[in-house]
N, C-alpha and C. Protein backbone atom coordinates (compact mmCIF):
# COMPACT_ATOMS: atom_id res chain seq x y z
N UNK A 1 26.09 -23.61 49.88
CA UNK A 1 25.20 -23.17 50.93
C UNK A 1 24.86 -21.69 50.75
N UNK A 2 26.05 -20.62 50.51
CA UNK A 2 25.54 -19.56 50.03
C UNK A 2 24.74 -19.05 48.90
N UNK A 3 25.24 -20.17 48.16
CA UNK A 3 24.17 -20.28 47.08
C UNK A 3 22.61 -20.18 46.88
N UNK A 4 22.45 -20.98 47.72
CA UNK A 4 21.01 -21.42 48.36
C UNK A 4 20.48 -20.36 49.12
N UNK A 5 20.96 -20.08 49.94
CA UNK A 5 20.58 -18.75 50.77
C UNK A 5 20.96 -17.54 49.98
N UNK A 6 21.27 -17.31 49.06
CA UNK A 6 20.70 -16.00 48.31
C UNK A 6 19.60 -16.21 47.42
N UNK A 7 19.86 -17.88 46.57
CA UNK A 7 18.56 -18.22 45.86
C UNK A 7 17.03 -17.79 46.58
N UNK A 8 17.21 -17.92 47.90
CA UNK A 8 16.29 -18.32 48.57
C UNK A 8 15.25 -16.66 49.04
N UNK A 9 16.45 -15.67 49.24
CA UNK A 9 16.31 -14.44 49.54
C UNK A 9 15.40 -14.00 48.07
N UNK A 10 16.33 -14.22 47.14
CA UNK A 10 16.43 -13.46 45.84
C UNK A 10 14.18 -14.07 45.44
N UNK A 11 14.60 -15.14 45.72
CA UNK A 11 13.35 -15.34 45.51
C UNK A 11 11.98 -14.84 46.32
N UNK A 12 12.16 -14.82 47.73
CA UNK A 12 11.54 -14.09 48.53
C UNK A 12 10.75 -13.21 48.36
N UNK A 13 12.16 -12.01 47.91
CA UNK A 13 11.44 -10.55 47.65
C UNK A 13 11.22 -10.32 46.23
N UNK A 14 11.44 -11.44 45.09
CA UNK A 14 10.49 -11.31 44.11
C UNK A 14 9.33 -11.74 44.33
N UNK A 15 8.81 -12.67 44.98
CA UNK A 15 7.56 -12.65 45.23
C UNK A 15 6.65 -11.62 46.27
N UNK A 16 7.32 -10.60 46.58
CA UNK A 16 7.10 -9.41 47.54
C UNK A 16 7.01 -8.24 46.42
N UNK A 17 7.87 -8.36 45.04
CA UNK A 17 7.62 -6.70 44.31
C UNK A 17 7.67 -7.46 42.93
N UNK A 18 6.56 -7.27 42.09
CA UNK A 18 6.30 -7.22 41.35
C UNK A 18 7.61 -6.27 40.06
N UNK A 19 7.81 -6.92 39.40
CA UNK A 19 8.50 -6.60 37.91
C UNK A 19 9.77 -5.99 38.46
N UNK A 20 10.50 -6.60 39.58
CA UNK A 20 11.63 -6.05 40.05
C UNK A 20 13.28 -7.13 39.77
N UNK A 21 12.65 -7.84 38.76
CA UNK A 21 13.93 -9.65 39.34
C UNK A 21 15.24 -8.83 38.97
N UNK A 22 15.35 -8.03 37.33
CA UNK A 22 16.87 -7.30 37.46
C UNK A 22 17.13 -6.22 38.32
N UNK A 23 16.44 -5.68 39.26
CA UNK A 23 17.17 -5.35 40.52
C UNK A 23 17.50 -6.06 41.36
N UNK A 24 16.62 -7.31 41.67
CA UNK A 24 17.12 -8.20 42.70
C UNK A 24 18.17 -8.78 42.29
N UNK A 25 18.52 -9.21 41.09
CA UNK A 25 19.42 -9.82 40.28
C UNK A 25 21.07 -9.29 40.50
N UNK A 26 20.68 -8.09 40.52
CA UNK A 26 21.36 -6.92 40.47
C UNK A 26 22.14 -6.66 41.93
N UNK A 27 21.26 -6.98 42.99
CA UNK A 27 21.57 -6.46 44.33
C UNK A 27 22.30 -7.89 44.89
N UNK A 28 22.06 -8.66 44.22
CA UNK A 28 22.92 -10.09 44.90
C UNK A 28 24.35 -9.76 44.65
N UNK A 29 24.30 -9.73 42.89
CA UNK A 29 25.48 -9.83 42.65
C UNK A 29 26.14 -8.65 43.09
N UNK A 30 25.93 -7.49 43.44
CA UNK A 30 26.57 -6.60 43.89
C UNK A 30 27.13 -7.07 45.96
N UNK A 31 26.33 -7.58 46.47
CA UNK A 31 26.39 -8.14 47.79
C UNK A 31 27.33 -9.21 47.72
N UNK A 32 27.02 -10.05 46.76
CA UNK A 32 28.53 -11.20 46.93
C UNK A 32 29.40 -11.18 46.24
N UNK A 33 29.88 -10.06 45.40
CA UNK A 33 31.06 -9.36 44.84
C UNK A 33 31.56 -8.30 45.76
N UNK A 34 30.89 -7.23 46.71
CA UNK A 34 31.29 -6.93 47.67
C UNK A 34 31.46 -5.23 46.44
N UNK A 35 30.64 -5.36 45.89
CA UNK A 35 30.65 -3.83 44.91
C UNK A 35 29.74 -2.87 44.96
N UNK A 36 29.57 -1.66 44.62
CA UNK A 36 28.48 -0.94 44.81
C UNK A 36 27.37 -1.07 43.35
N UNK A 37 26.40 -0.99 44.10
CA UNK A 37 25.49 -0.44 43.47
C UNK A 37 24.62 0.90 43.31
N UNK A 38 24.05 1.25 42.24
CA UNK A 38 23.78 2.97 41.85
C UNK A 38 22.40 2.65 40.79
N UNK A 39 21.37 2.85 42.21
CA UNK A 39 19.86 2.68 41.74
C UNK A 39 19.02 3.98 41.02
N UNK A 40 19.13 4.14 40.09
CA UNK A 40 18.61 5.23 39.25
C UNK A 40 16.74 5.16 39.07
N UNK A 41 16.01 5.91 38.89
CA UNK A 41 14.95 5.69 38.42
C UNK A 41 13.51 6.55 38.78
N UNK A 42 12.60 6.44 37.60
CA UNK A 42 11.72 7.37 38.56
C UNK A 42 11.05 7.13 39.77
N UNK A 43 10.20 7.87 40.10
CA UNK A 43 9.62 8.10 41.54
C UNK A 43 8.34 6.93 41.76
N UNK A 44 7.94 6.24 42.40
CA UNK A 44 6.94 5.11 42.38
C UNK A 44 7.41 3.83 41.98
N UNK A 45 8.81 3.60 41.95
CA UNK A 45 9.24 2.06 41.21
C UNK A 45 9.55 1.42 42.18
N UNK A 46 9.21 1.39 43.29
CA UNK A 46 9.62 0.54 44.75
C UNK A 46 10.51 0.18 44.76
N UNK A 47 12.00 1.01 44.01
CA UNK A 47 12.95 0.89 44.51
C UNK A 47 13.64 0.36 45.57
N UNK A 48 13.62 1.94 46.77
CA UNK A 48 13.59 1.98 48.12
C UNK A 48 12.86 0.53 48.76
N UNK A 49 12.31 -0.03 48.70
CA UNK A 49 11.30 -0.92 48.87
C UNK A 49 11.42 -2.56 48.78
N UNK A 50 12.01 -2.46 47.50
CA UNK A 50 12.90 -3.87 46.84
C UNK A 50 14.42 -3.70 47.75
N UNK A 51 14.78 -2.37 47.87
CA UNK A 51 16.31 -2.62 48.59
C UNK A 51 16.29 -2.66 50.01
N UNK A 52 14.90 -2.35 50.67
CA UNK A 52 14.91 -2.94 52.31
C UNK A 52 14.24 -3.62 52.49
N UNK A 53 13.67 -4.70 51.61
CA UNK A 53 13.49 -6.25 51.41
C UNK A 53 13.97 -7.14 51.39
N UNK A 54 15.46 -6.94 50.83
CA UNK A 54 16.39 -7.56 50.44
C UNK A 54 17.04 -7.67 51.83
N UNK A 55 17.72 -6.11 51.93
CA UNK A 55 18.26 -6.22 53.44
C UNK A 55 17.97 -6.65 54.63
N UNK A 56 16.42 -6.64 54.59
CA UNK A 56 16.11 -7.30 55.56
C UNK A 56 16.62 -8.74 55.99
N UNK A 57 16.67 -9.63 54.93
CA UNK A 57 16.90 -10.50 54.91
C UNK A 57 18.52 -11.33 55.23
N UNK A 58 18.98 -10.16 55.12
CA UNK A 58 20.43 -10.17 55.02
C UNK A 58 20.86 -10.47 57.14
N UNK A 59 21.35 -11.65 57.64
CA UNK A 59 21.07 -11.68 59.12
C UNK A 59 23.00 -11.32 59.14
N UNK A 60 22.99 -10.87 60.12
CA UNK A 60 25.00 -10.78 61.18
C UNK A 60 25.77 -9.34 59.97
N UNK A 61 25.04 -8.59 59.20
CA UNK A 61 25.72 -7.53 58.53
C UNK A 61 25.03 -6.53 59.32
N UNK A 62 26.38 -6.09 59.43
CA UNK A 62 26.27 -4.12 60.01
C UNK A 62 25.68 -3.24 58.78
N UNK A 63 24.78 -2.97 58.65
CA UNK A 63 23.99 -2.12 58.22
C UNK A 63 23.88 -0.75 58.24
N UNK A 64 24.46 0.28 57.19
CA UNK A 64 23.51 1.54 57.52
C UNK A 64 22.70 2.05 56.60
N UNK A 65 22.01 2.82 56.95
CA UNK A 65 20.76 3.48 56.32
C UNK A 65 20.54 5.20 56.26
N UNK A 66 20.66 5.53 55.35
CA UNK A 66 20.65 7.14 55.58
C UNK A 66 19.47 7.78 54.22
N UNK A 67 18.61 8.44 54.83
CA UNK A 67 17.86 9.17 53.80
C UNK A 67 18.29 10.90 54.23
N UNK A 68 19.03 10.87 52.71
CA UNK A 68 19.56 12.30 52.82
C UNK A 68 18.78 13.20 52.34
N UNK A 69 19.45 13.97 52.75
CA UNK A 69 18.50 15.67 52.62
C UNK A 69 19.60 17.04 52.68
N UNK A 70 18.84 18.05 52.79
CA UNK A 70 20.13 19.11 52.57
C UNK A 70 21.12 19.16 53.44
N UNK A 71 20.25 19.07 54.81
CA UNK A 71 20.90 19.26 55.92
C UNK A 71 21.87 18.05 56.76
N UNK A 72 21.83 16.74 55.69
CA UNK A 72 23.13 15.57 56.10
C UNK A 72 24.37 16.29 55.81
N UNK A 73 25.43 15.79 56.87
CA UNK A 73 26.29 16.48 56.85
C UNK A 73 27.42 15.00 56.91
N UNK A 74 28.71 14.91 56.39
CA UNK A 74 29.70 14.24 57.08
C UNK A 74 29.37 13.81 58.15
N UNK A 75 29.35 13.88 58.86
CA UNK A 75 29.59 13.40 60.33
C UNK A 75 28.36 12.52 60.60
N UNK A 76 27.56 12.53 59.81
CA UNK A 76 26.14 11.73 59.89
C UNK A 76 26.17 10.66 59.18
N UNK A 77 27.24 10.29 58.11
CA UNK A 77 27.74 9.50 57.17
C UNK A 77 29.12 8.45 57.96
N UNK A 78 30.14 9.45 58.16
CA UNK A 78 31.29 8.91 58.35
C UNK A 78 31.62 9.14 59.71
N UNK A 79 31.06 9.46 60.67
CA UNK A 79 31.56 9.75 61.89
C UNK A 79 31.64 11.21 62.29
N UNK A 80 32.15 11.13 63.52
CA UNK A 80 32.84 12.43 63.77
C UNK A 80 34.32 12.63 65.11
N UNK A 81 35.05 13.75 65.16
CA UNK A 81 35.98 13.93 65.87
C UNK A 81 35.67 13.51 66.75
N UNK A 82 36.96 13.02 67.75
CA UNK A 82 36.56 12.66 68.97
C UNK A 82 37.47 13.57 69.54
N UNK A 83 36.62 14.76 70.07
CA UNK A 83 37.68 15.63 70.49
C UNK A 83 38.63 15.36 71.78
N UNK A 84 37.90 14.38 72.67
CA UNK A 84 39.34 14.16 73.66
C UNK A 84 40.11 13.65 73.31
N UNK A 85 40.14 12.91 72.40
CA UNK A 85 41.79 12.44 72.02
C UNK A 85 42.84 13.59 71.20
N UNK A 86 42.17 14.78 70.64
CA UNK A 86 42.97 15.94 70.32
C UNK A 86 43.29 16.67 71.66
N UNK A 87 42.93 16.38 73.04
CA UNK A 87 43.55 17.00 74.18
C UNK A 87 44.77 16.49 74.66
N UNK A 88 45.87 17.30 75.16
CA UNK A 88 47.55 16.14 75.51
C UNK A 88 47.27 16.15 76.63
N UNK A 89 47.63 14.78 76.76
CA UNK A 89 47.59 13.71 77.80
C UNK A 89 46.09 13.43 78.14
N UNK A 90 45.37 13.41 77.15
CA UNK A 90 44.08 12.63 76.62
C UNK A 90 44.39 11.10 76.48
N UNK A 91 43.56 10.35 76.06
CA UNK A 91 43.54 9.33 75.29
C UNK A 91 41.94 9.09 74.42
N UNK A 92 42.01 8.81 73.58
CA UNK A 92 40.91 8.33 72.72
C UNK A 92 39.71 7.52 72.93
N UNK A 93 38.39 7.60 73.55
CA UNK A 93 37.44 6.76 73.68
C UNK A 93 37.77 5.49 73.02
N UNK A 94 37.73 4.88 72.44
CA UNK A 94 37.86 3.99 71.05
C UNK A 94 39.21 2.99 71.53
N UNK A 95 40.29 3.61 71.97
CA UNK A 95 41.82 3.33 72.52
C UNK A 95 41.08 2.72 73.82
N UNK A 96 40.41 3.46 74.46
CA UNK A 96 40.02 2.82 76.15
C UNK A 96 39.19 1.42 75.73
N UNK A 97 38.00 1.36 75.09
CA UNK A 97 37.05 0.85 74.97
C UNK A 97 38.03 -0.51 74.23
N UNK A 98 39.10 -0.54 73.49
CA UNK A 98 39.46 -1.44 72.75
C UNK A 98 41.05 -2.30 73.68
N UNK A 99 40.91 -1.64 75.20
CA UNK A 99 42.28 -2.16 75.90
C UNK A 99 41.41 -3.15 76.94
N UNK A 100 41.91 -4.29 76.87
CA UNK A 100 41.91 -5.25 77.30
C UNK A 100 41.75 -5.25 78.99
N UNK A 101 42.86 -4.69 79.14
CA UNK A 101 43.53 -4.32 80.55
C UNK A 101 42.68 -3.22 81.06
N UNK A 102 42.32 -2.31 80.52
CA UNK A 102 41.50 -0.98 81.08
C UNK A 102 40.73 -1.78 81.38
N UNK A 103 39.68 -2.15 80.32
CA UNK A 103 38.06 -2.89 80.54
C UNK A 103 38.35 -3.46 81.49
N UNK A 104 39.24 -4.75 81.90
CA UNK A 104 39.57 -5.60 82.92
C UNK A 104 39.31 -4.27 84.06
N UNK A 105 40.00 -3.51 84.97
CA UNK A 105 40.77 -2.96 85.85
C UNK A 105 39.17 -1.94 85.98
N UNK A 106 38.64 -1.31 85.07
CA UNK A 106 37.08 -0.89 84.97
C UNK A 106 36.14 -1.74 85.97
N UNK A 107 36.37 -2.92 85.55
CA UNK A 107 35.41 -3.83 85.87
C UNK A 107 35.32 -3.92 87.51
N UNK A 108 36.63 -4.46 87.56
CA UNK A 108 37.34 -4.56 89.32
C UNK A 108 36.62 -3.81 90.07
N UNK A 109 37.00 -2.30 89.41
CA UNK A 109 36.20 -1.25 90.43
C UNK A 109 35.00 -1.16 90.00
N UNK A 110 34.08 -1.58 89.19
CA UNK A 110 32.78 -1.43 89.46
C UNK A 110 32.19 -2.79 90.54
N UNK A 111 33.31 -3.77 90.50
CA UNK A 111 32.46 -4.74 91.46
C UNK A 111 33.01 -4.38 92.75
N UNK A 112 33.90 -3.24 92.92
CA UNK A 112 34.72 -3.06 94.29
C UNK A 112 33.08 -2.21 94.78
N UNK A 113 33.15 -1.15 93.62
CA UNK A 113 31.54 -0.31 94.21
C UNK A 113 30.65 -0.75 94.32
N UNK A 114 30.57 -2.10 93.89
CA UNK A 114 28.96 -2.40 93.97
C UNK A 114 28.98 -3.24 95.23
N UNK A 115 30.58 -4.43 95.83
CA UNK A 115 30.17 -3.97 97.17
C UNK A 115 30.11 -3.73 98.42
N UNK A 116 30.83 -2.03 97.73
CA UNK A 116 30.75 -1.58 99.03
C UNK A 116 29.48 -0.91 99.12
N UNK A 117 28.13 -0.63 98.11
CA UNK A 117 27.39 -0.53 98.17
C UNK A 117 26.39 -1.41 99.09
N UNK A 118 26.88 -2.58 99.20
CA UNK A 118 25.88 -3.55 100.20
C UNK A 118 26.46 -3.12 101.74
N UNK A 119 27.94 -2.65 102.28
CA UNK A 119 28.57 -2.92 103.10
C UNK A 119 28.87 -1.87 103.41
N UNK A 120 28.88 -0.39 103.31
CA UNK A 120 29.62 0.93 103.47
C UNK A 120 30.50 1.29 104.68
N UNK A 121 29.96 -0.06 105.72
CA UNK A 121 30.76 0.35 106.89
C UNK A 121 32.30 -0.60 106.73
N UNK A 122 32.34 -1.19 105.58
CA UNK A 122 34.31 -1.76 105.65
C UNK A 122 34.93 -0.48 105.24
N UNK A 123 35.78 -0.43 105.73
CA UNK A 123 36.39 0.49 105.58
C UNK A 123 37.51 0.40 104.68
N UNK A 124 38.28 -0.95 104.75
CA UNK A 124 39.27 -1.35 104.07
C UNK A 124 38.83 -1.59 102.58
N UNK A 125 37.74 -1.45 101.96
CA UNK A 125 37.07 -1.46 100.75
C UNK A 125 37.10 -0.03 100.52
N UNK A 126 36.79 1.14 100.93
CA UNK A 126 36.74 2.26 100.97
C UNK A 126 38.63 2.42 99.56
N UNK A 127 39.41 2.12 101.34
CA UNK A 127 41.03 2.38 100.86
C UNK A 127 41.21 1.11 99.17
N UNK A 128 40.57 0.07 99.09
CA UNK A 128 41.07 -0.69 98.04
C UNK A 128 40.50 0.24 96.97
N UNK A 129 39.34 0.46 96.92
CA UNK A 129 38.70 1.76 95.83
C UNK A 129 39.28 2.33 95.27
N UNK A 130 40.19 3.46 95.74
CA UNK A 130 41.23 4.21 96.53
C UNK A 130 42.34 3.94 95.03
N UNK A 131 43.16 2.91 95.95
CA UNK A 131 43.96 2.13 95.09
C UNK A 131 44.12 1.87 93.60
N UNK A 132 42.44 1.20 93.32
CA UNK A 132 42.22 0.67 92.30
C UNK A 132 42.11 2.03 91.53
N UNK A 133 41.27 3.10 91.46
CA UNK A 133 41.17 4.05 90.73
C UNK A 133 42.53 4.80 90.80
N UNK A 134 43.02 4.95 91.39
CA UNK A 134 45.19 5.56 91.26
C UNK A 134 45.48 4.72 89.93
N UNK A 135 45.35 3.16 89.95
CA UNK A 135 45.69 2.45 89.42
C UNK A 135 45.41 2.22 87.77
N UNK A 136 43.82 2.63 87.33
CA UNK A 136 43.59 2.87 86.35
C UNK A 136 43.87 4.53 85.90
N UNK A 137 43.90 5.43 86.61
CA UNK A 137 44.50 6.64 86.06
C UNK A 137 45.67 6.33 85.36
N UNK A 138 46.59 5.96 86.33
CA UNK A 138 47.99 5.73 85.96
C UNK A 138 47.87 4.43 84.94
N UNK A 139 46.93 3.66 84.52
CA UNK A 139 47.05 2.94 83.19
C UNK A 139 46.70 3.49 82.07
N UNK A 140 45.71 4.81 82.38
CA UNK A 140 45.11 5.51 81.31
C UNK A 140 46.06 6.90 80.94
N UNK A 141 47.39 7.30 81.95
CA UNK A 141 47.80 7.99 81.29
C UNK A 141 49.22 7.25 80.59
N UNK A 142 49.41 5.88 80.68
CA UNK A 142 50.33 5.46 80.00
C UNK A 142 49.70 4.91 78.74
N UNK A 143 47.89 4.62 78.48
CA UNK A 143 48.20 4.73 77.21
C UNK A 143 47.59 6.12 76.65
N UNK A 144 47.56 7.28 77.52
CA UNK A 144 47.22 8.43 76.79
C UNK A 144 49.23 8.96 76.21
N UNK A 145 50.30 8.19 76.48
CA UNK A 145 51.41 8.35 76.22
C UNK A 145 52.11 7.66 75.17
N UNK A 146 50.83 6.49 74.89
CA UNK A 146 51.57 5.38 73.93
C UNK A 146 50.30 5.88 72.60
N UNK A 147 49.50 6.49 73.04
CA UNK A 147 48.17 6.85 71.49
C UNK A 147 47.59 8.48 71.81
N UNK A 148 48.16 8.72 72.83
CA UNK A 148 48.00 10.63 72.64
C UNK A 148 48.42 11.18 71.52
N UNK A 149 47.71 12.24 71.20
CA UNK A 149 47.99 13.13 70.05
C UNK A 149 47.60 12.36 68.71
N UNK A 150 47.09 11.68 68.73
CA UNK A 150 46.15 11.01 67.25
C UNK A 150 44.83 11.42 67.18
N UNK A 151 44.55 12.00 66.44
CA UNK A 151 43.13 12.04 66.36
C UNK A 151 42.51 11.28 65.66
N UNK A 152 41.51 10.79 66.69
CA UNK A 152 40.50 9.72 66.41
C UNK A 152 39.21 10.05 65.66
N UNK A 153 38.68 9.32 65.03
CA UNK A 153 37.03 9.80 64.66
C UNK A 153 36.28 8.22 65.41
N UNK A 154 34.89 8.82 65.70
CA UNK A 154 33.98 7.97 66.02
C UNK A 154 33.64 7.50 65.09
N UNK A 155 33.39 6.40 64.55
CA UNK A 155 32.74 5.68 63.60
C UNK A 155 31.93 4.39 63.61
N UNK A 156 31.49 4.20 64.80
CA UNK A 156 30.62 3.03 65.22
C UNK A 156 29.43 3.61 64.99
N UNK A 157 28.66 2.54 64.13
CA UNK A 157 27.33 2.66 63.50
C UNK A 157 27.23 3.56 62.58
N UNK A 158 28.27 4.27 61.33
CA UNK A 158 28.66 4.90 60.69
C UNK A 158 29.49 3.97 58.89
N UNK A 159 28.69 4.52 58.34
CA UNK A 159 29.81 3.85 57.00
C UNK A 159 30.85 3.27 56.98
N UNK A 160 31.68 3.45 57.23
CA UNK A 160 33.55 2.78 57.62
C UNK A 160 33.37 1.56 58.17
N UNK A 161 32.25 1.03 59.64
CA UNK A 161 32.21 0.17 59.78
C UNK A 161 30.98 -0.88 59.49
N UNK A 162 30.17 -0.35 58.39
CA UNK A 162 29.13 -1.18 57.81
C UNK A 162 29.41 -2.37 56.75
N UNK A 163 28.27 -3.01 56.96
CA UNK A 163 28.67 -4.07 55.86
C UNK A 163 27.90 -3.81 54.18
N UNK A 164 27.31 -3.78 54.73
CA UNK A 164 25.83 -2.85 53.68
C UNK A 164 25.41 -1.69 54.22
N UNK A 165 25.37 -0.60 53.06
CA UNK A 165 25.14 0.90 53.37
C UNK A 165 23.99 1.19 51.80
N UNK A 166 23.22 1.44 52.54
CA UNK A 166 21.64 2.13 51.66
C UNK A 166 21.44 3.81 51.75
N UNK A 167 22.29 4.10 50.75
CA UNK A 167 21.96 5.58 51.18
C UNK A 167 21.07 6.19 49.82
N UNK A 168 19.51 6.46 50.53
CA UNK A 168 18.50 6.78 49.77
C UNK A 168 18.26 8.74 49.14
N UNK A 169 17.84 8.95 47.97
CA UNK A 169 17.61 10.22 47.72
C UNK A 169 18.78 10.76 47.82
N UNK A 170 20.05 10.53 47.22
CA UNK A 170 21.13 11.17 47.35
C UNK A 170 21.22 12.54 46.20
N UNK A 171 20.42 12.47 45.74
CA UNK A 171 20.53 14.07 44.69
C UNK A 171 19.51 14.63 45.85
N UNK A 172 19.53 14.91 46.91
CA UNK A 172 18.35 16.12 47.78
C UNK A 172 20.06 16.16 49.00
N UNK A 173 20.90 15.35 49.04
CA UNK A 173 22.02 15.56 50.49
C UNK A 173 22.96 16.66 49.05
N UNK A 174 23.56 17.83 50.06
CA UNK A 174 24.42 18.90 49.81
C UNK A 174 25.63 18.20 48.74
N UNK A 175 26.67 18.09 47.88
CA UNK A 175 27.77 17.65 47.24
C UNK A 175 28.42 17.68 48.31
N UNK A 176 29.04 18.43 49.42
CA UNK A 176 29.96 18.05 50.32
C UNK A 176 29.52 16.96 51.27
N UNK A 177 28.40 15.99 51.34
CA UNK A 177 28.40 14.97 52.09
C UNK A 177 28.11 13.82 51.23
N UNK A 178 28.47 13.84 50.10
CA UNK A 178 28.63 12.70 49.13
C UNK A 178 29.63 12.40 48.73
């Protein structure tokens, strides 16, 4: 079946670029070996062109795309610090977003606010509010106690977590972001 569905691709965007089949050839087998590829060549060979043809086609892969220049830096590639989790008794965006129990206990109180938004005169919703937010502090500083002091990097929608990464004009990005 995968077979077929790269046949099928591969054929696609040869009929989309003219005198390109050993790049396409080229870009499969590098995609279902899971290896890089290193597109050399002069300027006008629809390179760039043949390789977001291809990708296009490619459906459920995390994707990135970067056309570098002088001014790409790290952090535009691979992420960057997440400086609250270098604060003590922080915890890490990434740590919150990935606890089960937070998201759960988040949720609670956004449906506690939303409604006491219809109702403002209960009062006893007021005090559960109350409660519930004590409640997630005190969950967020037990896991700012169990993953404090790690520093985290952001890396969502960033290289680390792509499946395919197209990074174009890489002789114009600085040597320190390559």
């Amino acid at each position: 079946m995968l077979n077929t569905k790269m046949i099928q691709v591969m054929s696609e965007v040869g009929k989309e670029v003219a005198e390109r089949g050993e790049l396409i050839d080229k870009m499969a087998v590098a995609l279902l070996t899971g290896k890089n590829l290193f597109i050399l060549g002069d300027t006008g060979q629809a390179k760039s062109y043949a390789v977001n043809l291809f990708r296009q086609r490619i459906t459920g892969a995390r994707q990135f795309e970067r056309l570098l220049s002088k001014q790409t830096d790290e952090e535009q590639l691979f992420g960057r610090l997440d400086l609250g989790s270098l604060i003590p008794g922080n915890v890490a965006k990434s740590v919150l977003e990935q606890d089960e129990t937070y998201q759960h206990l988040l949720g609670e109180l956004a449906k506690a606010k939303a409604d006491f938004a219809k109702d403002p005169d209960a009062a006893h919703r007021s005090h559960n509010m109350d409660d519930m937010a004590g409640n997630i502090a005190s969950y967020r500083r037990t896991l700012a106690e169990l993953h404090g002091g790690d520093p985290q990097v952001i890396t969502t929608g960033k290289i680390p977590e792509s499946h395919i990464v197209f990074l174009d004009e890489i002789f114009s990005a600085p040597v320190t972001a390559i």
